[in-house]
C-alpha atoms as a PDB file:
ATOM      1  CA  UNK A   1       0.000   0.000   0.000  1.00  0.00           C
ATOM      2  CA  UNK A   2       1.488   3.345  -1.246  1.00  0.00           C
ATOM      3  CA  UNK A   3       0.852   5.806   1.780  1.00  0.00           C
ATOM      4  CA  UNK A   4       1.418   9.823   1.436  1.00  0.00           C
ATOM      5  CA  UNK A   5       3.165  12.435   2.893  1.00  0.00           C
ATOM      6  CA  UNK A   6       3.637  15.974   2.576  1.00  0.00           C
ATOM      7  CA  UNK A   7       6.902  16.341   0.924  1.00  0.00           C
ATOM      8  CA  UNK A   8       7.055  20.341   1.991  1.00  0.00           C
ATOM      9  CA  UNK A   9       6.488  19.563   5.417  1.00  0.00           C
ATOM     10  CA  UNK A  10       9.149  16.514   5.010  1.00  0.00           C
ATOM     11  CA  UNK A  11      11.791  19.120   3.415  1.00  0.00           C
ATOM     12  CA  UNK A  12      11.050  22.150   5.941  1.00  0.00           C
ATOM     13  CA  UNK A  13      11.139  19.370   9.079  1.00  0.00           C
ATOM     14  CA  UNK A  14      14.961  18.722   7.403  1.00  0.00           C
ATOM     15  CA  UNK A  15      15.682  21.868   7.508  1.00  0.00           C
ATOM     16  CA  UNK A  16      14.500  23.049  10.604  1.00  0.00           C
ATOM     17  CA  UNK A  17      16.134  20.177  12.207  1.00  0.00           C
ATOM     18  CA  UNK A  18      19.733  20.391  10.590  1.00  0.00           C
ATOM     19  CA  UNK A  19      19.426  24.025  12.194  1.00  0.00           C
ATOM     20  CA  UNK A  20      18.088  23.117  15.485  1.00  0.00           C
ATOM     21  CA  UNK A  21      20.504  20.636  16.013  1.00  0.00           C
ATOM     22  CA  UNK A  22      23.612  22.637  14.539  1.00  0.00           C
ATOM     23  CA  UNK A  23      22.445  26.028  16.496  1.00  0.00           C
ATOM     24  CA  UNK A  24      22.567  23.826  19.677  1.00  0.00           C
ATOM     25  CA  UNK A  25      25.628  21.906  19.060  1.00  0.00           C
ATOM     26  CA  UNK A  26      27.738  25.268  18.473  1.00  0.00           C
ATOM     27  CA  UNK A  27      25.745  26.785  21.182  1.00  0.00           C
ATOM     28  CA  UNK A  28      26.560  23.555  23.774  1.00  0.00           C
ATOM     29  CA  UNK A  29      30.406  23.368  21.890  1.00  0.00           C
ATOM     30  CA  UNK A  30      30.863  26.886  23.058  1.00  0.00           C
ATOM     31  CA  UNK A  31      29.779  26.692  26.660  1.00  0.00           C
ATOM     32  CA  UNK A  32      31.069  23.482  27.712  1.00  0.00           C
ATOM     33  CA  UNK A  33      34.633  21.978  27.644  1.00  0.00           C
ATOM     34  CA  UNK A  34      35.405  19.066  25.230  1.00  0.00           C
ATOM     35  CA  UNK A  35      35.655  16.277  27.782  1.00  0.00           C
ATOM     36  CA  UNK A  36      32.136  17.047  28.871  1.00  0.00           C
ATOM     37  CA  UNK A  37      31.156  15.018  25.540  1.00  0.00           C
ATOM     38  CA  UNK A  38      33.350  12.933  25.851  1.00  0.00           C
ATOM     39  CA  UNK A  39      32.075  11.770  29.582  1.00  0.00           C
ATOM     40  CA  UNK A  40      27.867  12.862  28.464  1.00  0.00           C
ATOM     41  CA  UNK A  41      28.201  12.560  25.195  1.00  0.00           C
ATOM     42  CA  UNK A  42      26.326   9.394  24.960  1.00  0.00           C
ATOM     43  CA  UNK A  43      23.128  10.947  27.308  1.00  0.00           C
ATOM     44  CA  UNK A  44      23.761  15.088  25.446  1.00  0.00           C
ATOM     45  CA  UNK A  45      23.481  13.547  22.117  1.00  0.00           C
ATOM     46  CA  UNK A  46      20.006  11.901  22.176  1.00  0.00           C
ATOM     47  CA  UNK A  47      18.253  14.509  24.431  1.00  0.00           C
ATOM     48  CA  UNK A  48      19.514  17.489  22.375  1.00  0.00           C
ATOM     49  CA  UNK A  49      18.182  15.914  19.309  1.00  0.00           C
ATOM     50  CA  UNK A  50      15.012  15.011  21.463  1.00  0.00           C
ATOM     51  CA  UNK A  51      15.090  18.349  22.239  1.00  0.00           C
ATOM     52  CA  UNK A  52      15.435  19.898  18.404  1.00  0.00           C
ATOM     53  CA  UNK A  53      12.940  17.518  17.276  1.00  0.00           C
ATOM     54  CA  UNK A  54       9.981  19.230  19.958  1.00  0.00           C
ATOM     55  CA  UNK A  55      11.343  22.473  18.179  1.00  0.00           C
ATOM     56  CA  UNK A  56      10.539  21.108  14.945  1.00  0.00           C
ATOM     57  CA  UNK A  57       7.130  19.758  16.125  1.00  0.00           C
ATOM     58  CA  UNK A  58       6.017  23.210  17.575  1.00  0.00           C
ATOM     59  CA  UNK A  59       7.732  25.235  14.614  1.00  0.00           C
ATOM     60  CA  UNK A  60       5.409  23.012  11.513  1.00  0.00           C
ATOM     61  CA  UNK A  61       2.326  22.458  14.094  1.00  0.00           C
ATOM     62  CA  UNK A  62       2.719  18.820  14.006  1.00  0.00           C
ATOM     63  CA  UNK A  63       1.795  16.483  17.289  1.00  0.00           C
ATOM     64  CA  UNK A  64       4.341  16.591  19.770  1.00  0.00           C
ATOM     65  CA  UNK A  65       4.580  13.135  20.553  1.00  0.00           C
ATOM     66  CA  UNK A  66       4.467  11.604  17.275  1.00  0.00           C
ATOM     67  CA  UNK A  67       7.285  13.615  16.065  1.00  0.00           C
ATOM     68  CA  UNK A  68       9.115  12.362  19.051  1.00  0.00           C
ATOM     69  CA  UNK A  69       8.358   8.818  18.314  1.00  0.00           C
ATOM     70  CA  UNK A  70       9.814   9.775  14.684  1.00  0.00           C
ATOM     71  CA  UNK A  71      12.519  11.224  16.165  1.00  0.00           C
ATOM     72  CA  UNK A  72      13.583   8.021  18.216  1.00  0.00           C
ATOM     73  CA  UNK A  73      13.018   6.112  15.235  1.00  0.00           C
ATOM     74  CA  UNK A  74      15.096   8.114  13.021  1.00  0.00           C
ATOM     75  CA  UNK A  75      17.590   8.406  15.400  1.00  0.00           C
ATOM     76  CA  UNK A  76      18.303   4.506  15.719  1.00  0.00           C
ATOM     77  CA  UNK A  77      20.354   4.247  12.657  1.00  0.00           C
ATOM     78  CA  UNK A  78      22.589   6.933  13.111  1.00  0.00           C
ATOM     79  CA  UNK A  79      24.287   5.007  15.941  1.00  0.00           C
ATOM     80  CA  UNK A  80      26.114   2.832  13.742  1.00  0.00           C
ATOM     81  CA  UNK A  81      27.287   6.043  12.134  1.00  0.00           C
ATOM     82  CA  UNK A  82      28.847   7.003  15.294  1.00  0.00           C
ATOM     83  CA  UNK A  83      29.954   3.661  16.211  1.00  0.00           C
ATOM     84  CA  UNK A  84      32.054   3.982  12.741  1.00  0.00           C
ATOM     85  CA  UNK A  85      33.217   7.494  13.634  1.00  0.00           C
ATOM     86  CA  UNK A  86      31.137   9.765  10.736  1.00  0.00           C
ATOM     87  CA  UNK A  87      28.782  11.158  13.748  1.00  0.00           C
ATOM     88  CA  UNK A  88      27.611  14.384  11.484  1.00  0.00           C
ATOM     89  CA  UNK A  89      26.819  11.705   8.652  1.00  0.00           C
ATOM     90  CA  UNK A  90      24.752   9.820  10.741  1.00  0.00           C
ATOM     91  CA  UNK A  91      23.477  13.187  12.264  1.00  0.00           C
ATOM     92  CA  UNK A  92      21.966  13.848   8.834  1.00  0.00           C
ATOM     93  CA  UNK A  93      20.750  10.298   7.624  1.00  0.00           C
ATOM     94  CA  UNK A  94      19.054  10.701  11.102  1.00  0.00           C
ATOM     95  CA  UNK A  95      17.794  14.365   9.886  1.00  0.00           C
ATOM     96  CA  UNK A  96      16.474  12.807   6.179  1.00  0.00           C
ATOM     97  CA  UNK A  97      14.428   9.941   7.808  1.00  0.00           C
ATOM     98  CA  UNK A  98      13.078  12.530  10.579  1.00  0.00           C
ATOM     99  CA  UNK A  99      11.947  14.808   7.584  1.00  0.00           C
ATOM    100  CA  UNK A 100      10.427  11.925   5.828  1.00  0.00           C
ATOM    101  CA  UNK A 101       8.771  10.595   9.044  1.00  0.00           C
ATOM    102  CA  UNK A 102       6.916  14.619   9.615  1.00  0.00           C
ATOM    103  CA  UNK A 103       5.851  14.765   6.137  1.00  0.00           C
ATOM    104  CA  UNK A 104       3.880  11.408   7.172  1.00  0.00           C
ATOM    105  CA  UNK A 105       3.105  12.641  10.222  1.00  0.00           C
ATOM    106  CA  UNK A 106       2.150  15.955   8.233  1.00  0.00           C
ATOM    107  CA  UNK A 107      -0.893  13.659   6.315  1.00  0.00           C
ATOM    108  CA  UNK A 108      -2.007  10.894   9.224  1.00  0.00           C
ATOM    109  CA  UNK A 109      -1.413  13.125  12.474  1.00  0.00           C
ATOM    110  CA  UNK A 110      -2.240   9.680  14.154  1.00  0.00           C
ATOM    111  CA  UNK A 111       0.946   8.070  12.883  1.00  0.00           C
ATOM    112  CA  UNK A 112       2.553   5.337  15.103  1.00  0.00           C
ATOM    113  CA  UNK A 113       5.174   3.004  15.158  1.00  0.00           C
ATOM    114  CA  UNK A 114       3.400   0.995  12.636  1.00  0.00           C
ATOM    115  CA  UNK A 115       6.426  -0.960  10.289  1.00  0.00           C
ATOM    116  CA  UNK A 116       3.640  -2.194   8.148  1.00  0.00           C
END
């Protein structure tokens, strides 16, 4: 079954996203010392992109918690990108799925975890 989506709300949720997440990571890089990610990294990560994912929710008017479940979701293969070292790669394969997941979100507001 083909299912829809709102590709401008997909490519706007990118966007605000990549600039959530890049506004805070300067903003964070700036007022804490490098070993502070490299102690909290592993808890700063996820919650800031928890975090800029609520931002992206409230900015396009989309329901708060199923752009968070998209966000988890989206987030889950970007680990292996930062198990292999490319963090900012997997930062934006995280960003494109997250995108793709609020244009869906964008047509059925009801969206779950559904993997059918």
């Amino acid at each position: 079954m083909l299912r829809r989506m709102d590709a401008r709300i997909a490519v706007k949720a990118i966007v605000v996203q990549v600039v959530a997440v890049a506004v805070l990571a300067v903003a964070l890089a700036l007022a804490l010392p490098h070993s502070f990610f490299e102690s909290w990294g592993w808890l700063s990560g996820p919650v800031g992109w928890l975090l800029c994912a609520a931002v992206t929710a409230r900015v396009l008017s989309l329901p708060a918690v199923g752009a968070m479940t998209g966000a988890v979701l989206a987030g889950l293969p970007s680990v292996i990108a930062v198990v292999a070292g490319i963090h900012w790669l997997g930062a934006l394969i995280a960003a494109v799925l997250f995108g793709l997941w609020c244009g869906r979100l964008a047509v059925d507001r009801d969206l779950d975890a559904e993997l059918v």
